[in-house]
C-alpha atoms as a PDB file:
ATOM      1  CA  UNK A   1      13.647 -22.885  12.284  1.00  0.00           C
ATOM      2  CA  UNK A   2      13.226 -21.974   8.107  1.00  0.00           C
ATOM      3  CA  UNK A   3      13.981 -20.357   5.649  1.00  0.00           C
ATOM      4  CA  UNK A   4      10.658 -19.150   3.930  1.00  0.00           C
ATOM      5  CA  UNK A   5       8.096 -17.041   1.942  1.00  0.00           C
ATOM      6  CA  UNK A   6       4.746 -15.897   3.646  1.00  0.00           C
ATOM      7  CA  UNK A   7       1.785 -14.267   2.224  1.00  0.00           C
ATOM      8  CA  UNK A   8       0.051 -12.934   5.678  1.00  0.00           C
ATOM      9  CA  UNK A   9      -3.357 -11.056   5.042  1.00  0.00           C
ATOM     10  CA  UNK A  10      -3.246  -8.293   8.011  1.00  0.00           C
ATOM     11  CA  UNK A  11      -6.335  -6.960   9.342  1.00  0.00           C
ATOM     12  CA  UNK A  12      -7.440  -3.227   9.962  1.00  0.00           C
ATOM     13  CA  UNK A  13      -6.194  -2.115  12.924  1.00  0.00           C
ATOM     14  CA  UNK A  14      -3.246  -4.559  13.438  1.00  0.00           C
ATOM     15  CA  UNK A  15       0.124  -2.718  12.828  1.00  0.00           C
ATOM     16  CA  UNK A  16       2.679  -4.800  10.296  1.00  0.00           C
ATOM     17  CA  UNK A  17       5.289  -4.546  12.972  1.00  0.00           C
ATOM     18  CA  UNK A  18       2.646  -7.048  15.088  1.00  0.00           C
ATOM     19  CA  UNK A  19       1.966  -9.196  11.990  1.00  0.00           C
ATOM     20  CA  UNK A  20       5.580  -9.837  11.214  1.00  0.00           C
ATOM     21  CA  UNK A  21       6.489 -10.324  14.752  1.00  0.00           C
ATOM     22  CA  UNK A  22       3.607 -13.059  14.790  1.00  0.00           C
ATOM     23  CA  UNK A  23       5.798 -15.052  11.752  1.00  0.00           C
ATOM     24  CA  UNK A  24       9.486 -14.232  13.641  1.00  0.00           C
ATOM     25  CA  UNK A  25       7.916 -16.527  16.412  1.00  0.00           C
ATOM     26  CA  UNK A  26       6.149 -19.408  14.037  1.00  0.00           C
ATOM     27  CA  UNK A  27       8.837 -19.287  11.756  1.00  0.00           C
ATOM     28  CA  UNK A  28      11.481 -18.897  14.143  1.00  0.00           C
ATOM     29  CA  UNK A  29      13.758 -16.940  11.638  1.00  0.00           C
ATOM     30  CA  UNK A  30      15.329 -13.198  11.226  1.00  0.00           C
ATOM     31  CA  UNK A  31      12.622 -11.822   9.552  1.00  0.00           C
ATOM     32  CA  UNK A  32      11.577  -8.571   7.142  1.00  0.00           C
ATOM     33  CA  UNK A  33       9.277  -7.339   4.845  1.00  0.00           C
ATOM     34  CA  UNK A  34       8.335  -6.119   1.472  1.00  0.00           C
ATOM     35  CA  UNK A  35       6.260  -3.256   1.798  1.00  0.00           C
ATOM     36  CA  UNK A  36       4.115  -2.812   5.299  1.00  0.00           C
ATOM     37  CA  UNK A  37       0.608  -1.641   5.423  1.00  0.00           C
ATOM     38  CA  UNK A  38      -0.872   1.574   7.530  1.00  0.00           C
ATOM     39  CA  UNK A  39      -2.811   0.558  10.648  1.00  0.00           C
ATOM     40  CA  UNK A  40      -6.226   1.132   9.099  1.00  0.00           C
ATOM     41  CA  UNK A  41      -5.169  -0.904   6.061  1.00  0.00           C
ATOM     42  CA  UNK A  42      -5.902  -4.513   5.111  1.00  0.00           C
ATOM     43  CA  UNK A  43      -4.502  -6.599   2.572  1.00  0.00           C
ATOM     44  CA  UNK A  44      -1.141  -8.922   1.385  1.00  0.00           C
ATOM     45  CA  UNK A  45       2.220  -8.390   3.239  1.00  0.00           C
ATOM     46  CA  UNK A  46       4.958 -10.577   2.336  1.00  0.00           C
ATOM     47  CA  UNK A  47       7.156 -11.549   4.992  1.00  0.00           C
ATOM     48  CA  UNK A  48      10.587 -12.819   3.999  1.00  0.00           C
ATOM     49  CA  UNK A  49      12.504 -15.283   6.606  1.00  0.00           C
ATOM     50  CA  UNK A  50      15.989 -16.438   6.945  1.00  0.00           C
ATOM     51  CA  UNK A  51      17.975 -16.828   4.059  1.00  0.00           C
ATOM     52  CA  UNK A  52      15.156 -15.037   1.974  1.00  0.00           C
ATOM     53  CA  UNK A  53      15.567 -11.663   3.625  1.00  0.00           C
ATOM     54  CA  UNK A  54      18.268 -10.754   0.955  1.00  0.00           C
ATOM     55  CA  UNK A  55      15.524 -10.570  -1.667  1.00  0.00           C
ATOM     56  CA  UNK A  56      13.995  -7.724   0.005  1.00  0.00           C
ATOM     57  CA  UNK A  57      14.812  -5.116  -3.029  1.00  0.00           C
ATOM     58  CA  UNK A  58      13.519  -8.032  -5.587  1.00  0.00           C
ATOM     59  CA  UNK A  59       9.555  -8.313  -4.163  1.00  0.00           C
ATOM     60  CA  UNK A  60       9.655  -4.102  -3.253  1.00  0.00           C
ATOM     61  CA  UNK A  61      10.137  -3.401  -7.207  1.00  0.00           C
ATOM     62  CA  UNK A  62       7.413  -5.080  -7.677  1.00  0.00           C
ATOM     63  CA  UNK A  63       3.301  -3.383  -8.925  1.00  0.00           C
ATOM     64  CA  UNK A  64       0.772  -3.414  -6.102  1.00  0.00           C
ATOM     65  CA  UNK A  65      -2.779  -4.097  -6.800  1.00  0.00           C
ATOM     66  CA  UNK A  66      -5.463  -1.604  -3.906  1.00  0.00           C
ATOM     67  CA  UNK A  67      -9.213  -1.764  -3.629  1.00  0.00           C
ATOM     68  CA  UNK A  68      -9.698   1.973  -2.019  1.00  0.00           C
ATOM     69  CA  UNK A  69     -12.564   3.784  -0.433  1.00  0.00           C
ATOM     70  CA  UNK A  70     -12.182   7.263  -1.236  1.00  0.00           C
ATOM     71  CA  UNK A  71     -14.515  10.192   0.292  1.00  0.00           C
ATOM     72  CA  UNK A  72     -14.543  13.401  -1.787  1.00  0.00           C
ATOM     73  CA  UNK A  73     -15.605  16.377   0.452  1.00  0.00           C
ATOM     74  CA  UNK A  74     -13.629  15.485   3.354  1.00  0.00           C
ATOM     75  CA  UNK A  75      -9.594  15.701   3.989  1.00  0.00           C
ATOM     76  CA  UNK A  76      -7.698  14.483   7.230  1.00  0.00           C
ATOM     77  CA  UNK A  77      -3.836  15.578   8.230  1.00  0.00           C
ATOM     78  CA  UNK A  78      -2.933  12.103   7.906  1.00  0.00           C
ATOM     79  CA  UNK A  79      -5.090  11.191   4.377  1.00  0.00           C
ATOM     80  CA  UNK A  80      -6.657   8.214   6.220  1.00  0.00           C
ATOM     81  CA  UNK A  81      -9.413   7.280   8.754  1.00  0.00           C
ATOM     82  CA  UNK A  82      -7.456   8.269  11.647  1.00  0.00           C
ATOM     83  CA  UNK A  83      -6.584  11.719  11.209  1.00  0.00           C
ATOM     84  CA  UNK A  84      -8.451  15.118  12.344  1.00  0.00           C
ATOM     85  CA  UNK A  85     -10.411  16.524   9.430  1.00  0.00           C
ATOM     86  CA  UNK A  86      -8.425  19.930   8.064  1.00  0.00           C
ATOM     87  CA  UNK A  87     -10.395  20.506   5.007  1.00  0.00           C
ATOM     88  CA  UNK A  88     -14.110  20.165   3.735  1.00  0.00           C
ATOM     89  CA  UNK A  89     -15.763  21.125   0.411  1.00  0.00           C
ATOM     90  CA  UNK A  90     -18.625  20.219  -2.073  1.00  0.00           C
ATOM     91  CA  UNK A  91     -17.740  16.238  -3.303  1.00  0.00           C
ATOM     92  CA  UNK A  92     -17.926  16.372  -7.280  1.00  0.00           C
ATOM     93  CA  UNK A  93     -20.311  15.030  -9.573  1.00  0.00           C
ATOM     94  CA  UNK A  94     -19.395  11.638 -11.338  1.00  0.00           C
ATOM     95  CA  UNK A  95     -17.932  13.122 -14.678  1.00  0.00           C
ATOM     96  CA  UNK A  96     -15.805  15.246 -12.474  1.00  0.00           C
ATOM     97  CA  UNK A  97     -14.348  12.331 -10.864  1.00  0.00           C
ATOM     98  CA  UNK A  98     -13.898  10.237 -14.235  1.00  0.00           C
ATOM     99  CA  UNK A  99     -12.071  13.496 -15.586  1.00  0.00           C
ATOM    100  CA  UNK A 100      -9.982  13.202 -12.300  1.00  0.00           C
ATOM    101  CA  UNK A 101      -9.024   8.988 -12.571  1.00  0.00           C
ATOM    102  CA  UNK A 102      -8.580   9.781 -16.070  1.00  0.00           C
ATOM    103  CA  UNK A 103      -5.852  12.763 -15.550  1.00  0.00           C
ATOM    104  CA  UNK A 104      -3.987  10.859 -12.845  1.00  0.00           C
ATOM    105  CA  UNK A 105      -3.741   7.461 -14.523  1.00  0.00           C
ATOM    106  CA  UNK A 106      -0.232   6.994 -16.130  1.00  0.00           C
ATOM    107  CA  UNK A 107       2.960   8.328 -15.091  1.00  0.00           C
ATOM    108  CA  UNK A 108       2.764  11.117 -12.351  1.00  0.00           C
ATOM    109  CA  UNK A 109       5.024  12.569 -10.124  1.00  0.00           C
ATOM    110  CA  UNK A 110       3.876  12.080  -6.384  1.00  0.00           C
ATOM    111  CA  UNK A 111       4.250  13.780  -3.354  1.00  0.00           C
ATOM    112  CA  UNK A 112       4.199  11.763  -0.194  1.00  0.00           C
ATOM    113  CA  UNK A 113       2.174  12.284   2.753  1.00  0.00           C
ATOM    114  CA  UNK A 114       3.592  14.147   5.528  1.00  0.00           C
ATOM    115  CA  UNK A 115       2.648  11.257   7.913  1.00  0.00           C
ATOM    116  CA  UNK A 116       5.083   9.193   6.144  1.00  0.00           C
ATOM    117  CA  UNK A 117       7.949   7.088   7.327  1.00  0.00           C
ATOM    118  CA  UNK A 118      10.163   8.900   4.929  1.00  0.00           C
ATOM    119  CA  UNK A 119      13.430  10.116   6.531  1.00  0.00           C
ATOM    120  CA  UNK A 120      14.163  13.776   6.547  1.00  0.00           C
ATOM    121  CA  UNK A 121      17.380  14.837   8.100  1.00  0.00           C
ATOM    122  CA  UNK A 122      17.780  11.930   9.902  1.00  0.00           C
ATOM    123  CA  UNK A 123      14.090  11.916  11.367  1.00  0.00           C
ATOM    124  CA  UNK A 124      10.979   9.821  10.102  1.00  0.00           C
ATOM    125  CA  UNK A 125       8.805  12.602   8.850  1.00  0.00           C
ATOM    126  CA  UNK A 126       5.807  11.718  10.723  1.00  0.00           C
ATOM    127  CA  UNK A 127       8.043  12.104  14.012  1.00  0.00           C
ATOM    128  CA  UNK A 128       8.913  15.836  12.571  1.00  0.00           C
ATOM    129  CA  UNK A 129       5.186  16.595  11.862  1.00  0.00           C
ATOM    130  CA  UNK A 130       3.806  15.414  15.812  1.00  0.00           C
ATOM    131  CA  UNK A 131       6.726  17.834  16.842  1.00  0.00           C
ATOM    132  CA  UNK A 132       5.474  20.337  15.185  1.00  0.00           C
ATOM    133  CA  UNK A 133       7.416  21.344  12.602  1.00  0.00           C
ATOM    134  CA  UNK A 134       7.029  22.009   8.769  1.00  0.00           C
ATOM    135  CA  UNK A 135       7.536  19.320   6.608  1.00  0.00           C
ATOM    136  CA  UNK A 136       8.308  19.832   2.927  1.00  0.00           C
ATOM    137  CA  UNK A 137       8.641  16.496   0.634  1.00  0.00           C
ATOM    138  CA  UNK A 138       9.650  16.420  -2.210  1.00  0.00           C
ATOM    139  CA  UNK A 139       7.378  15.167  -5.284  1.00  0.00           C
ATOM    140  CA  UNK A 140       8.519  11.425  -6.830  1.00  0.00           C
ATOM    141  CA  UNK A 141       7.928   9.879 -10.120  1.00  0.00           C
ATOM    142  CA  UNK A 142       5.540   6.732  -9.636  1.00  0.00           C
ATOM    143  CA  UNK A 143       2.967   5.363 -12.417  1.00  0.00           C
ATOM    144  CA  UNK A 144      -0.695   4.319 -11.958  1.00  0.00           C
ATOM    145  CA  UNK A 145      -0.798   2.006 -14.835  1.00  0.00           C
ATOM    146  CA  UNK A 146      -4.624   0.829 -14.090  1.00  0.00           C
ATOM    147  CA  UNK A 147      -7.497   2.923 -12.236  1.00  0.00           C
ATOM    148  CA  UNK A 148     -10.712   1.300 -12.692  1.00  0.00           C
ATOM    149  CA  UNK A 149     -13.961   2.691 -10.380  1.00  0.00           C
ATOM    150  CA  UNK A 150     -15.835   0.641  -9.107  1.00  0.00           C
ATOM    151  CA  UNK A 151     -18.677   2.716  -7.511  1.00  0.00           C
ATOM    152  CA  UNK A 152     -19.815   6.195  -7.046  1.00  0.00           C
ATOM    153  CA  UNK A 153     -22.247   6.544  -4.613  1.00  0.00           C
ATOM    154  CA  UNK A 154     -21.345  10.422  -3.411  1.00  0.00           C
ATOM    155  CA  UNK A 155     -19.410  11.005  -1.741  1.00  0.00           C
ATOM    156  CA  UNK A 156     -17.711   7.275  -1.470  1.00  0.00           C
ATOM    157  CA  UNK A 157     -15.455   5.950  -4.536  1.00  0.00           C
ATOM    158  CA  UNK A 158     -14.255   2.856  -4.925  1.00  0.00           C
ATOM    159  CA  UNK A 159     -11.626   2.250  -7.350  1.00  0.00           C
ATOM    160  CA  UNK A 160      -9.197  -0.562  -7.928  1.00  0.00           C
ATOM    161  CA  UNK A 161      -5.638   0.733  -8.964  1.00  0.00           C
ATOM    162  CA  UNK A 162      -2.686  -1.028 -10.587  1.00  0.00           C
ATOM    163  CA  UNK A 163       0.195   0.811  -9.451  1.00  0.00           C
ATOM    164  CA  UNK A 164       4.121   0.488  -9.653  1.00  0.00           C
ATOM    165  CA  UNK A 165       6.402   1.071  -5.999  1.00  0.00           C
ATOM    166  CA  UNK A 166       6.405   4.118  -4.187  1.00  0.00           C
ATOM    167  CA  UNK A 167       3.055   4.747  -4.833  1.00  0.00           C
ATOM    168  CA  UNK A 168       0.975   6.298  -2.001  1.00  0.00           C
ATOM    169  CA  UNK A 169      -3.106   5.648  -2.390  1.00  0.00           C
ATOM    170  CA  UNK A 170      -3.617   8.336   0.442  1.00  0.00           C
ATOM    171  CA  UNK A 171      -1.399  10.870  -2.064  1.00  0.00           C
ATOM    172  CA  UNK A 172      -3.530   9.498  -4.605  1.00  0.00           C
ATOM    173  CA  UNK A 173      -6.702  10.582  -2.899  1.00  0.00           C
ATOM    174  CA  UNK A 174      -5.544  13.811  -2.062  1.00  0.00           C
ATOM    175  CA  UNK A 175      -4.704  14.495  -5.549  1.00  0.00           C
ATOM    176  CA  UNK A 176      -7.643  12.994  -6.244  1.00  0.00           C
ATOM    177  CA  UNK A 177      -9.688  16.051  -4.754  1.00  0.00           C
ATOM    178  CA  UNK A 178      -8.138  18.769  -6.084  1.00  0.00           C
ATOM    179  CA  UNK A 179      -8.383  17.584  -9.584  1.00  0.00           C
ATOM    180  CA  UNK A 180     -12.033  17.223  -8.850  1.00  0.00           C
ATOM    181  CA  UNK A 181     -12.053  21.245  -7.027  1.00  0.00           C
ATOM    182  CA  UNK A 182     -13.011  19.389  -3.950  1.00  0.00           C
ATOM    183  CA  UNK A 183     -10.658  17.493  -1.372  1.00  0.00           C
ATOM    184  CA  UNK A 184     -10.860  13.791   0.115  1.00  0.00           C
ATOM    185  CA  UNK A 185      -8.676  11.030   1.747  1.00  0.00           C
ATOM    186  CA  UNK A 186      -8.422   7.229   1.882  1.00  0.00           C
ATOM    187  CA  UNK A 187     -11.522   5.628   3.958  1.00  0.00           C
ATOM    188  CA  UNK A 188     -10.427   1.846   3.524  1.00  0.00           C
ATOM    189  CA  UNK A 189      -7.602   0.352   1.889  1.00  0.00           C
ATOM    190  CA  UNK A 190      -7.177  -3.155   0.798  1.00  0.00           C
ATOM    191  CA  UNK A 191      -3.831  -4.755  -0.656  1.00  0.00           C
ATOM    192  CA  UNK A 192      -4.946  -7.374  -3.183  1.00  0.00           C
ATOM    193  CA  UNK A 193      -2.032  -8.415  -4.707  1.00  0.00           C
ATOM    194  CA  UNK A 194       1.990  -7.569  -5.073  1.00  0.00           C
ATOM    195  CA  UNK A 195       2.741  -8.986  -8.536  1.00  0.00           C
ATOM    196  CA  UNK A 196       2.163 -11.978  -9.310  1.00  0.00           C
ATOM    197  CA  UNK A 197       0.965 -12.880  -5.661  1.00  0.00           C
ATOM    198  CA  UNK A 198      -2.505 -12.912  -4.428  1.00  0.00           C
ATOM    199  CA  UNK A 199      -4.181 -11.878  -0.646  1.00  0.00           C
ATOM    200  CA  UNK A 200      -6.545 -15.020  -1.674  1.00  0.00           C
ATOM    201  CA  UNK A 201      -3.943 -17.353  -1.392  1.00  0.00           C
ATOM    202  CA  UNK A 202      -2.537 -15.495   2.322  1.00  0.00           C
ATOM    203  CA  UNK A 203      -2.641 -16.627   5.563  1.00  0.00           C
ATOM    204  CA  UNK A 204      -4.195 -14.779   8.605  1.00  0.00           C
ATOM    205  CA  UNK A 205      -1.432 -13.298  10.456  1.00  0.00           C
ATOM    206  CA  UNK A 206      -3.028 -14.480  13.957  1.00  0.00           C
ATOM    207  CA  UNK A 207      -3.500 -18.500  12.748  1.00  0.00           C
ATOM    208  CA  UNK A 208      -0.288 -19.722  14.390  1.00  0.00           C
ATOM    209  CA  UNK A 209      -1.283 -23.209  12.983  1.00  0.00           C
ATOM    210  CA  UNK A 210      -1.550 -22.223   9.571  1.00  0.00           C
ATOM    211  CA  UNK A 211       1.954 -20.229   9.946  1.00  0.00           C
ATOM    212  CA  UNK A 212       3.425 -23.162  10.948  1.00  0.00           C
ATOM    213  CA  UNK A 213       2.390 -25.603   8.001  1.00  0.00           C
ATOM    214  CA  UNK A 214       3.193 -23.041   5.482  1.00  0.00           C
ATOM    215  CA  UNK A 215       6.098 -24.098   3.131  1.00  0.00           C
ATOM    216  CA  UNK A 216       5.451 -22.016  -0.297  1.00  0.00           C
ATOM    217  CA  UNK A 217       8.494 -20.721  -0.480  1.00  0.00           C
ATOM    218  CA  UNK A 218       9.499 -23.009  -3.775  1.00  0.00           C
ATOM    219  CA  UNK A 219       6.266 -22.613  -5.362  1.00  0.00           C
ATOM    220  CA  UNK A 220       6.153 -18.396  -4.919  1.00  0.00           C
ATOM    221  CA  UNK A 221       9.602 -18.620  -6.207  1.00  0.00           C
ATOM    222  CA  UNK A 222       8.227 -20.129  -9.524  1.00  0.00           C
ATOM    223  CA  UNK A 223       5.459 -17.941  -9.940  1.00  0.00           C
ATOM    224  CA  UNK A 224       7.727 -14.591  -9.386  1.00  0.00           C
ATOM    225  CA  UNK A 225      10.017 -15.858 -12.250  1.00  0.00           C
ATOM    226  CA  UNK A 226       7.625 -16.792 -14.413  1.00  0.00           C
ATOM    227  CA  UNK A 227       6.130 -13.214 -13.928  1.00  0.00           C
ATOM    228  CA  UNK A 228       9.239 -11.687 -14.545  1.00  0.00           C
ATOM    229  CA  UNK A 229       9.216 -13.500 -18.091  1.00  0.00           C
ATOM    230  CA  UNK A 230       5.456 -12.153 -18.728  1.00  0.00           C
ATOM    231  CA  UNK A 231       6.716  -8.607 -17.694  1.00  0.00           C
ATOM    232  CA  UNK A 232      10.164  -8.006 -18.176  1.00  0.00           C
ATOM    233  CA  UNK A 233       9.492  -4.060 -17.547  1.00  0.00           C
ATOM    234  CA  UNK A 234       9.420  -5.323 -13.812  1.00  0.00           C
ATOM    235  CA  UNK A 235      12.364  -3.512 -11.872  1.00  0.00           C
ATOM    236  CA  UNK A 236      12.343  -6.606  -9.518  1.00  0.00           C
ATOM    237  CA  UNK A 237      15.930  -7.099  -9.559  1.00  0.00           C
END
């Protein structure tokens, strides 16, 4: 039994609920999170144990660094890979879709998926949606501070976006089409980095051994303050 830090890299199609139960286990501590992934998403979760679970609010203020896969022409209820197809439409040119990353880099206000765990009158909203009813959500204020494509091969974007918390990348997509006239939703989605903290230096969330041997709480400590003095607009506290 610790207290500690862990950078897990989740896989696509492992819930977060299943990664951070794998660390409870190892770790043998009350456990949380900072941020979980969808299902079909990939990436950095940081799971906080013990005595660290009361910086929760101090690693969720913190930027998020995606790799997406975005396909124009195409949009799903849920905005991701696993949801029924509810729109389709011409995919734009390239110079539409520059216009597009161009007009939604910066501050933007942001409405939230309907399959989202956002409470509404007590309810998750996804719950309200699979019963049927009519979800309205309102729109937040959330910044993309760094949109860089990668590719275009049409109808497939990849793009790598800097982005402060809150930020959905399947709201991103959507908005994404209709700037472009066209629709789309997220593909793939990787989590690369929360601040100052890297999926390269993660652990996979099934390597028990590794879980075990993992003592970085100390040393991630370090790193996040010495962030904080590099970017003191951080809300990380």
């Amino acid at each position: 039994m610790r207290d500690e830090i862990v950078l897990i890299n989740k896989k696509p199609g492992v819930t977060s609920f299943s990664c951070l139960g794998r660390v409870k286990r190892v770790i043998n501590k009350k456990t949380g999170h900072c941020g979980t992934l969808d299902k079909f998403a990939s990436g950095l979760i940081i799971a906080l144990c013990g005595k660290y679970t009361k910086m929760n609010n101090t690693f969720m203020g913190l930027d998020k660094t995606y790799t997406a896969v975005i396909e124009f022409g195409k949009e799903t209820d849920t905005l991701d890979p696993e949801g029924e197809v509810v729109k389709v439409s011409e995919a734009p040119d390239y110079e539409s879709v520059v216009k597009a990353v161009e007009a939604l880099t910066g501050p933007i206000i942001q409405i939230p998926p309907v399959y989202s765990a956002i409470h509404v009158k007590g309810k998750r909203s996804y719950q309200l949606v699979r019963e049927g009813k009519t979800v309205e959500l309102e729109g937040r204020p959330v910044t993309i501070r760094k949109a860089e494509i990668i590719s275009y091969e049409k109808p497939f974007l990849k793009i790598r976006l800097l982005v402060s918390k809150g930020t959905y990348i399947r709201s991103y997509a959507r908005d994404l089409g209709e700037k472009c006239n066209s629709c789309a939703y997220v593909t793939e989605l990787n989590r690369d980095a929360i601040g100052p903290f890297s999926v390269s230096d993660a652990v996979d969330y099934d390597d028990s051994e590794a879980l075990a041997e993992t003592a970085m709480a100390a040393v991630l400590l370090e790193k996040l303050e010495n962030y904080r003095k590099e970017n003191g607009n951080q809300e990380v506290l």
